[in-house]
Structure formats: C-alpha cells, structure tokens
Protein backbone atom coordinates (compact mmCIF):
# COMPACT_ATOMS: atom_id res chain seq x y z
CA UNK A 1 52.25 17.79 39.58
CA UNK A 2 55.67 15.85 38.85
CA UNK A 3 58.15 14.52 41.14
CA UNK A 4 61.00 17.29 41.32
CA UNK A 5 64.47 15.14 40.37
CA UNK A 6 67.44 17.82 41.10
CA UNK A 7 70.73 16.66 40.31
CA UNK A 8 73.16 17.69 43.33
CA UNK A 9 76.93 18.10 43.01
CA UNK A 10 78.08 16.75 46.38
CA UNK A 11 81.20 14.35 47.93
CA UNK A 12 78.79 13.11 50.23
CA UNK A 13 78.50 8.87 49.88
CA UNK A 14 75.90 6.91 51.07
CA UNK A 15 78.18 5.59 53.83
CA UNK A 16 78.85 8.83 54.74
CA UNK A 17 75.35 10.04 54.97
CA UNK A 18 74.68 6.09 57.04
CA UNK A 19 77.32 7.99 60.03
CA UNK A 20 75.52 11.16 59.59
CA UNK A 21 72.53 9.74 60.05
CA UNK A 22 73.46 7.48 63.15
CA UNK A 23 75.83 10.36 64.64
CA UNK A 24 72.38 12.49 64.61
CA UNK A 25 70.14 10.19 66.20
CA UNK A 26 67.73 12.28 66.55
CA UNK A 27 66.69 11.99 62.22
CA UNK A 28 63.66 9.62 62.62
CA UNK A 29 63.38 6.95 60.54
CA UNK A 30 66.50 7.13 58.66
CA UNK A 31 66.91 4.50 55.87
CA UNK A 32 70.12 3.43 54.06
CA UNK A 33 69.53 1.20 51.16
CA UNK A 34 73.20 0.67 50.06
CA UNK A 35 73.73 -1.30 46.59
CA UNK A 36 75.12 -5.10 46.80
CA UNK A 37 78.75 -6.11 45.45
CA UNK A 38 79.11 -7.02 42.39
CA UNK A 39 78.83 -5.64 38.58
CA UNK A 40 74.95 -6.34 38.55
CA UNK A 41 71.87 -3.92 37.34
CA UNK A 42 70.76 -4.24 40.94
CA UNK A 43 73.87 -2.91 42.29
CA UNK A 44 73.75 0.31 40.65
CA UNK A 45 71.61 2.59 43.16
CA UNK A 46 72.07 3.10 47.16
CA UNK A 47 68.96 5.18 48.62
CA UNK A 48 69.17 7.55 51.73
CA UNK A 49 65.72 9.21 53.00
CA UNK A 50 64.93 10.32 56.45
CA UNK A 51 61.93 11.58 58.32
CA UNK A 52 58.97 9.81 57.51
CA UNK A 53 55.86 11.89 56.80
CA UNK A 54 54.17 8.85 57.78
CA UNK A 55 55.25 5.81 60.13
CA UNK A 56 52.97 2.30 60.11
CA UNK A 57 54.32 -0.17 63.00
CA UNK A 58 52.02 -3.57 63.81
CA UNK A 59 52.07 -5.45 67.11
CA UNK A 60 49.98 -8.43 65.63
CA UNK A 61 46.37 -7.16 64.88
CA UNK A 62 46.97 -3.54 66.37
CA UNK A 63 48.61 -1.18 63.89
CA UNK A 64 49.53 2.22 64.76
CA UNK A 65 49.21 4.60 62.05
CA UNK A 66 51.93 7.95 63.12
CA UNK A 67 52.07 11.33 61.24
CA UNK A 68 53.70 13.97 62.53
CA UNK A 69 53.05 14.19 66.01
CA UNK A 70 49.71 11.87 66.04
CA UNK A 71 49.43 8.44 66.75
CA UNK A 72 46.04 6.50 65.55
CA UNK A 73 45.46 2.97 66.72
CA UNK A 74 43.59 0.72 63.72
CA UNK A 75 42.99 -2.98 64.61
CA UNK A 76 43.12 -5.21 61.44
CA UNK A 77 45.34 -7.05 58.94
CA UNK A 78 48.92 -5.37 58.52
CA UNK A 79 48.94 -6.28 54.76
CA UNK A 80 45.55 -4.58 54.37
CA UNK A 81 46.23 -1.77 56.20
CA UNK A 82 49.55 -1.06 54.24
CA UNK A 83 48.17 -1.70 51.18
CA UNK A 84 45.32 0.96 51.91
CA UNK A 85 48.03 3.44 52.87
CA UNK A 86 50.42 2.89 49.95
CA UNK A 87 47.25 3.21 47.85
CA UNK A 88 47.16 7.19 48.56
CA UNK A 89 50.71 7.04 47.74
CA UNK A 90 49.98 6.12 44.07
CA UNK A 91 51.72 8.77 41.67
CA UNK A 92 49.92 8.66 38.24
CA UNK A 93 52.02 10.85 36.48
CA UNK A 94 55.27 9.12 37.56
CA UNK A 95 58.52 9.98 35.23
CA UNK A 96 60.14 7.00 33.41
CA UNK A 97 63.11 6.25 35.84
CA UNK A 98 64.36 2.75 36.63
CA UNK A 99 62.89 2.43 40.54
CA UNK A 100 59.88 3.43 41.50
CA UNK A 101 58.95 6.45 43.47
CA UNK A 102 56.05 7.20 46.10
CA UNK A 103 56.57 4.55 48.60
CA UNK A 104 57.74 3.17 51.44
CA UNK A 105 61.07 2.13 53.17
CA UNK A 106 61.06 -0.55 56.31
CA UNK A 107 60.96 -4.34 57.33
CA UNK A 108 57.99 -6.57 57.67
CA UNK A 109 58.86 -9.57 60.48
CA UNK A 110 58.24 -13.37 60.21
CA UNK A 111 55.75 -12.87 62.73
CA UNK A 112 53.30 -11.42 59.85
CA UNK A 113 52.62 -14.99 58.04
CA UNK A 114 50.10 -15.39 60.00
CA UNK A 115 48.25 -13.31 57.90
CA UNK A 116 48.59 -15.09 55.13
CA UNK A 117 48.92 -18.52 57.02
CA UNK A 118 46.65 -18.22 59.82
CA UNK A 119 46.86 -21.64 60.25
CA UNK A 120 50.43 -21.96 60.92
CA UNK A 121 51.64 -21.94 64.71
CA UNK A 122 52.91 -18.60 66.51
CA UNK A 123 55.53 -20.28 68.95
CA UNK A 124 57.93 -17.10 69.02
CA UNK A 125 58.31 -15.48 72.27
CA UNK A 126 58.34 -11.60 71.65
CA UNK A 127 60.79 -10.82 74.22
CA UNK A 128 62.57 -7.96 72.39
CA UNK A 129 58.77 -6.42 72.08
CA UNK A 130 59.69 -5.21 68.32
CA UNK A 131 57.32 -4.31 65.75
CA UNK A 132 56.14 -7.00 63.39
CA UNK A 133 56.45 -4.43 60.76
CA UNK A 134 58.02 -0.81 61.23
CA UNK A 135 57.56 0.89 57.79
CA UNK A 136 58.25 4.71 57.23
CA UNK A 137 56.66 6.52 53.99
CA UNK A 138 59.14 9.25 52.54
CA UNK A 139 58.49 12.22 49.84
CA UNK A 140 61.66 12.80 49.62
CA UNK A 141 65.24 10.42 48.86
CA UNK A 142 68.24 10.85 47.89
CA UNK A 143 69.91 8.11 45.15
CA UNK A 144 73.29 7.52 44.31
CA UNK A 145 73.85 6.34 40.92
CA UNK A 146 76.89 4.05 40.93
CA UNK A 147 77.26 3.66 37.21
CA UNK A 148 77.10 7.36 35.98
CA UNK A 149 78.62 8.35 39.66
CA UNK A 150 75.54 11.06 39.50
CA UNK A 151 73.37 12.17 42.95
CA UNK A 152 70.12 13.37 42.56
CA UNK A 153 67.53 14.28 45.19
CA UNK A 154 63.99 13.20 44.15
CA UNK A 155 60.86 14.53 46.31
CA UNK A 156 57.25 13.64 45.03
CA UNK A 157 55.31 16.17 47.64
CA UNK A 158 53.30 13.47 49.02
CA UNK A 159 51.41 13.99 52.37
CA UNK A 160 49.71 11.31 54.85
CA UNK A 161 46.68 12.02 52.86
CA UNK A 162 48.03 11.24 49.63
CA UNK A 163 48.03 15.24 48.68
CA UNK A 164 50.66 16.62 47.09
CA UNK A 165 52.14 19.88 47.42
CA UNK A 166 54.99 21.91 45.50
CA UNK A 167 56.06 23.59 48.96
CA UNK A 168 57.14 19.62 50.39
C-alpha cells in the first residue's frame, strides 16, 4: 500500500494552523515545523501533524511507550528503544518526494548523552521534571510547499504496530 498524497486547495498557513492548534489545546501532540528565512532548499517546506498514534517520552532509563489510551513502561536505552520503534515505521514502497515520510516529530534533551557518553557527568538538576525525549509518531501531515505555494496532506496508514491500513 502507498502513502495517499492529496493535494488540498486551502488559505490555511502554517501559522495559522500553529494558533489553531494552540487555541485547541486539547490536539495532542501538535507539531509545527515552520521553514527558516531565507531563499534556501531547506526553507521550502513547513510541516503541521497532530495526534500522535504513538507517543515515546524517557525519564533517563524508564521510557514510556503511549498509544492511544495505554501507557507501557520499558526500562532501557532511549536511542535503542526509538530506533526499535521507528523500525516498524519503515515504508518500503515510499514515493520519490524530497522529505521522508513514516516517522517521527519531537525533541531529544541534552540529558540523553549519557547514552552515548556514559562517562560524562550528569550535574543537571531536573527541576522542571521534563522528558529527556518527548517524541510523537504521526501517519498523517500536512506540508506547505513554499516554492510552488502548493498544500498537500500526506497519510501513510501506519499503526503502533507498524500495520498499515487504507481506512487511517
């Protein structure tokens, strides 16, 4: 099965879609990716997507693992742990488009080098109590094109389980 890519005719921006999303506050996971300044390649795309069908958040070694409802505790390396989940995320039969698709949206804290550095000194007080990581996987975005000033809506029907279906 291929990712669906629907062109949409819309006047919605991704700054609009940033208040929508913060005016409805109840949209888990919402995720505004808006392009840089400039006239560079990278500046061409903003990305919107909201709820996650999955949600991975680390507190040091314990990683909790959310779909829908469901929250499963795994102790172990964040990095691992992510990179066993984006594995199921894998699509094969990806079209030819210039980003990828089938991921993940989120932010990964300093606090995680010491899973690559062990040996390097954890000094940080965590008085906030924030995630080291807090990373939400989407099968559906939507992406602005700057350049052609074309919206299309992409959705790859991925599940927590790396199924796909043509109903998501």
């Amino acid at each position: 099965m291929r990712p669906l890519i629907n062109e949409v005719e819309t006047t919605a921006t991704p700054d609009s879609l940033t208040g929508w999303l913060a005016a409805c506050g109840k949209t888990p996971g919402g995720v505004v990716l808006l392009r840089g300044g400039g006239d560079f390649p990278q500046a061409r795309y903003s990305f919107v997507a909201a709820n996650p069908f999955m949600i991975l958040r680390s507190f040091g070694s314990r990683c909790e693992i959310t779909r829908g409802s469901v929250c499963h505790v795994q102790f172990g390396n964040p990095w691992q742990i992510l990179d066993s989940l984006m594995s199921r995320c894998e699509l094969l039969d990806e079209p030819d488009l210039p980003f990828p698709l089938g991921g993940c949206f989120g932010f990964w804290g300093y606090d995680l080098k010491n899973f690559v550095e062990p040996k390097l000194s954890r000094r940080a007080l965590n008085d906030l109590e924030l995630a080291d990581c807090h990373v939400g996987f989407y099968d559906s975005v939507v992406i602005f094109d700057h350049h052609l000033g074309k919206t299309c809506v992409v959705s790859t029907g991925l599940d927590a389980d790396g199924s796909r279906s043509a109903h998501r």
